[in-house]
C-alpha atoms as a PDB file:
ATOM      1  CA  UNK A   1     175.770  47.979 -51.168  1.00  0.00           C
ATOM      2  CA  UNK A   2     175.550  44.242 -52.004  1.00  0.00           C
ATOM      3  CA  UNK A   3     179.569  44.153 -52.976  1.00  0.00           C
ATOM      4  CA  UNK A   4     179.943  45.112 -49.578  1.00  0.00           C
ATOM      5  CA  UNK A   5     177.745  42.854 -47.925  1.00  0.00           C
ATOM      6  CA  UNK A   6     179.493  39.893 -49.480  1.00  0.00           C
ATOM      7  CA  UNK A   7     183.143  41.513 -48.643  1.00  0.00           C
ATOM      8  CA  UNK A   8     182.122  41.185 -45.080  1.00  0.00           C
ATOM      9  CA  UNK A   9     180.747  37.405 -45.407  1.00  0.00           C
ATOM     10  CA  UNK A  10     183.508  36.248 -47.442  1.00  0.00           C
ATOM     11  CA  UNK A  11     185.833  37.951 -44.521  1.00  0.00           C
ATOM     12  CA  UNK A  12     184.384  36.425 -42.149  1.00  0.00           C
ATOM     13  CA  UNK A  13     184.509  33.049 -43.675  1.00  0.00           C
ATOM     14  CA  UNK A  14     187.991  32.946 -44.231  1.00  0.00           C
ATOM     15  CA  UNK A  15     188.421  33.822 -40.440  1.00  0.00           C
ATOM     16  CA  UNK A  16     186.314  30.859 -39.382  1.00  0.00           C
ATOM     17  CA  UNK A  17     188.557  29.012 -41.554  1.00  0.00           C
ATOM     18  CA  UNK A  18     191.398  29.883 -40.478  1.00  0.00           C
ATOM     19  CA  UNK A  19     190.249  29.525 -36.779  1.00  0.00           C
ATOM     20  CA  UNK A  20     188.685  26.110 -37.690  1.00  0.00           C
ATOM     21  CA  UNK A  21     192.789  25.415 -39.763  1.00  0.00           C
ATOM     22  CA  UNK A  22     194.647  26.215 -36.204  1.00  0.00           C
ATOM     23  CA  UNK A  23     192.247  24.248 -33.979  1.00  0.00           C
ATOM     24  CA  UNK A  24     192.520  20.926 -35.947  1.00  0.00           C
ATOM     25  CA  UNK A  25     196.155  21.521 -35.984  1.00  0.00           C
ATOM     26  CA  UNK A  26     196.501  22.130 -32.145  1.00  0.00           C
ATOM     27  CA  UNK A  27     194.145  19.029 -31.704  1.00  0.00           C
ATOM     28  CA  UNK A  28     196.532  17.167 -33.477  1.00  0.00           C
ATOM     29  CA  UNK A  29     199.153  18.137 -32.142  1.00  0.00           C
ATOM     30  CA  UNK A  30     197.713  17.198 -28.490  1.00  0.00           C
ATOM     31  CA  UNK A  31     196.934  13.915 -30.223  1.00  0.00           C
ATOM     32  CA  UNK A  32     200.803  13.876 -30.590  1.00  0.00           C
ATOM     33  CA  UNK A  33     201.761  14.284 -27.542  1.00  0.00           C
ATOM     34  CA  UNK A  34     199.177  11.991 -25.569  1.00  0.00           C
ATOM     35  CA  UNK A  35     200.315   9.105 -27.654  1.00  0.00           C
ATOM     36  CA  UNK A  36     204.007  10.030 -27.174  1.00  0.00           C
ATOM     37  CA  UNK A  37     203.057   9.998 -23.800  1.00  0.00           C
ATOM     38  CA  UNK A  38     201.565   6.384 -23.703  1.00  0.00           C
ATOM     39  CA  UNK A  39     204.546   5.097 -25.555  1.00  0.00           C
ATOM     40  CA  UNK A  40     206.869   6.403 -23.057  1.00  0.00           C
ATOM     41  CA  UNK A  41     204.984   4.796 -20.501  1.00  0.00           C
ATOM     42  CA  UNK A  42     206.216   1.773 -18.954  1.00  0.00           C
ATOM     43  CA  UNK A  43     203.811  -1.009 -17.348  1.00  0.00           C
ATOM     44  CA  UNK A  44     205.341  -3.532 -15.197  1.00  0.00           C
ATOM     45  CA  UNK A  45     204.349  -6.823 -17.026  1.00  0.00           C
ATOM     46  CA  UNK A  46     202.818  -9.448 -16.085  1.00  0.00           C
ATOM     47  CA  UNK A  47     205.201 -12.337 -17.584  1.00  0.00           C
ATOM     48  CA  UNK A  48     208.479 -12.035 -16.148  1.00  0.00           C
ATOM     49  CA  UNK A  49     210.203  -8.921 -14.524  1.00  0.00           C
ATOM     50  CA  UNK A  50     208.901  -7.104 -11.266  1.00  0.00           C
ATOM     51  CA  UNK A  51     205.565  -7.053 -12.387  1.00  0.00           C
ATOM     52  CA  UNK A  52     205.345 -11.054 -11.959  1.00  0.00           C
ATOM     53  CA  UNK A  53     205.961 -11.032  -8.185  1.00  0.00           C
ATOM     54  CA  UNK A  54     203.567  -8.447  -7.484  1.00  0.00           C
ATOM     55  CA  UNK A  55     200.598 -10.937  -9.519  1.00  0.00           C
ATOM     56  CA  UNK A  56     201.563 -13.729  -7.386  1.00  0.00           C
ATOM     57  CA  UNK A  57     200.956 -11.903  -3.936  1.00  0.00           C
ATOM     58  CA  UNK A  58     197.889 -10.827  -5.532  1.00  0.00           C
ATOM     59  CA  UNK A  59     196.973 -14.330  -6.814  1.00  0.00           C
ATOM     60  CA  UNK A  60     197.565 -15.517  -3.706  1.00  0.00           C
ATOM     61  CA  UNK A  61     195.638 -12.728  -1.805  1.00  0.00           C
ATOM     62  CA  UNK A  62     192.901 -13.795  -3.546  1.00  0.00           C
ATOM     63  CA  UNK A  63     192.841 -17.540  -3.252  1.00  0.00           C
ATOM     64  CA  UNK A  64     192.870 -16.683   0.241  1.00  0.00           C
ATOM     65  CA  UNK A  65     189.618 -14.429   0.183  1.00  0.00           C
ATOM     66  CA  UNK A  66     187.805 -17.244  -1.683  1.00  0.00           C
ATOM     67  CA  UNK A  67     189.467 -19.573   1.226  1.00  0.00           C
ATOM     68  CA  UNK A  68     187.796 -17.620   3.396  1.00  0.00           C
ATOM     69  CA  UNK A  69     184.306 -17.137   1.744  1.00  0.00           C
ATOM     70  CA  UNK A  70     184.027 -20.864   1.149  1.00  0.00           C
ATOM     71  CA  UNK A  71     184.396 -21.409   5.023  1.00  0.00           C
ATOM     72  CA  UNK A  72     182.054 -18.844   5.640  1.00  0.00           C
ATOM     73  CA  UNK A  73     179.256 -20.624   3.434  1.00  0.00           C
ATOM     74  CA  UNK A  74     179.770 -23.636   4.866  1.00  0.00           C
ATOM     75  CA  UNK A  75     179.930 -22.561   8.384  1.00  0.00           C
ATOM     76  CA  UNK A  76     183.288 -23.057   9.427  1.00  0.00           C
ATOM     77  CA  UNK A  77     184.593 -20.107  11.707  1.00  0.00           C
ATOM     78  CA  UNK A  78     188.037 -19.240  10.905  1.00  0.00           C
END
């Protein structure tokens, strides 16, 4: 009676096992691919290239805004 007990536990350890083995190794394997994916990923920089042009407008947007605030505190109306 108790070999058969422990047959059953020991079975059902080694299928937690091997549920646990193929879960870490889909995990890493989505691992994988979101860094492959990151990699491949291309930001436009900020130094040189298309990316540059766009941070000037912005730069500029936003020495406008503070343009604008500083007029506002010291109650100027645009």
């Amino acid at each position: 009676m108790t070999g058969e007990y422990l047959l059953i536990a020991l079975t059902a350890l080694l299928g937690l096992i091997v549920i646990a083995a193929a879960a870490l190794r889909g995990w890493q394997g989505w691992l994988t691919l979101k860094t492959r994916e990151l990699e491949t990923h291309h930001r436009p920089e900020i130094e040189g290239g298309v990316g540059q042009g766009m941070a000037r407008i912005e730069i500029a947007d936003l020495k406008e805004r503070i343009r604008k605030l500083e007029a506002i505190a010291a109650g100027v109306d645009l």
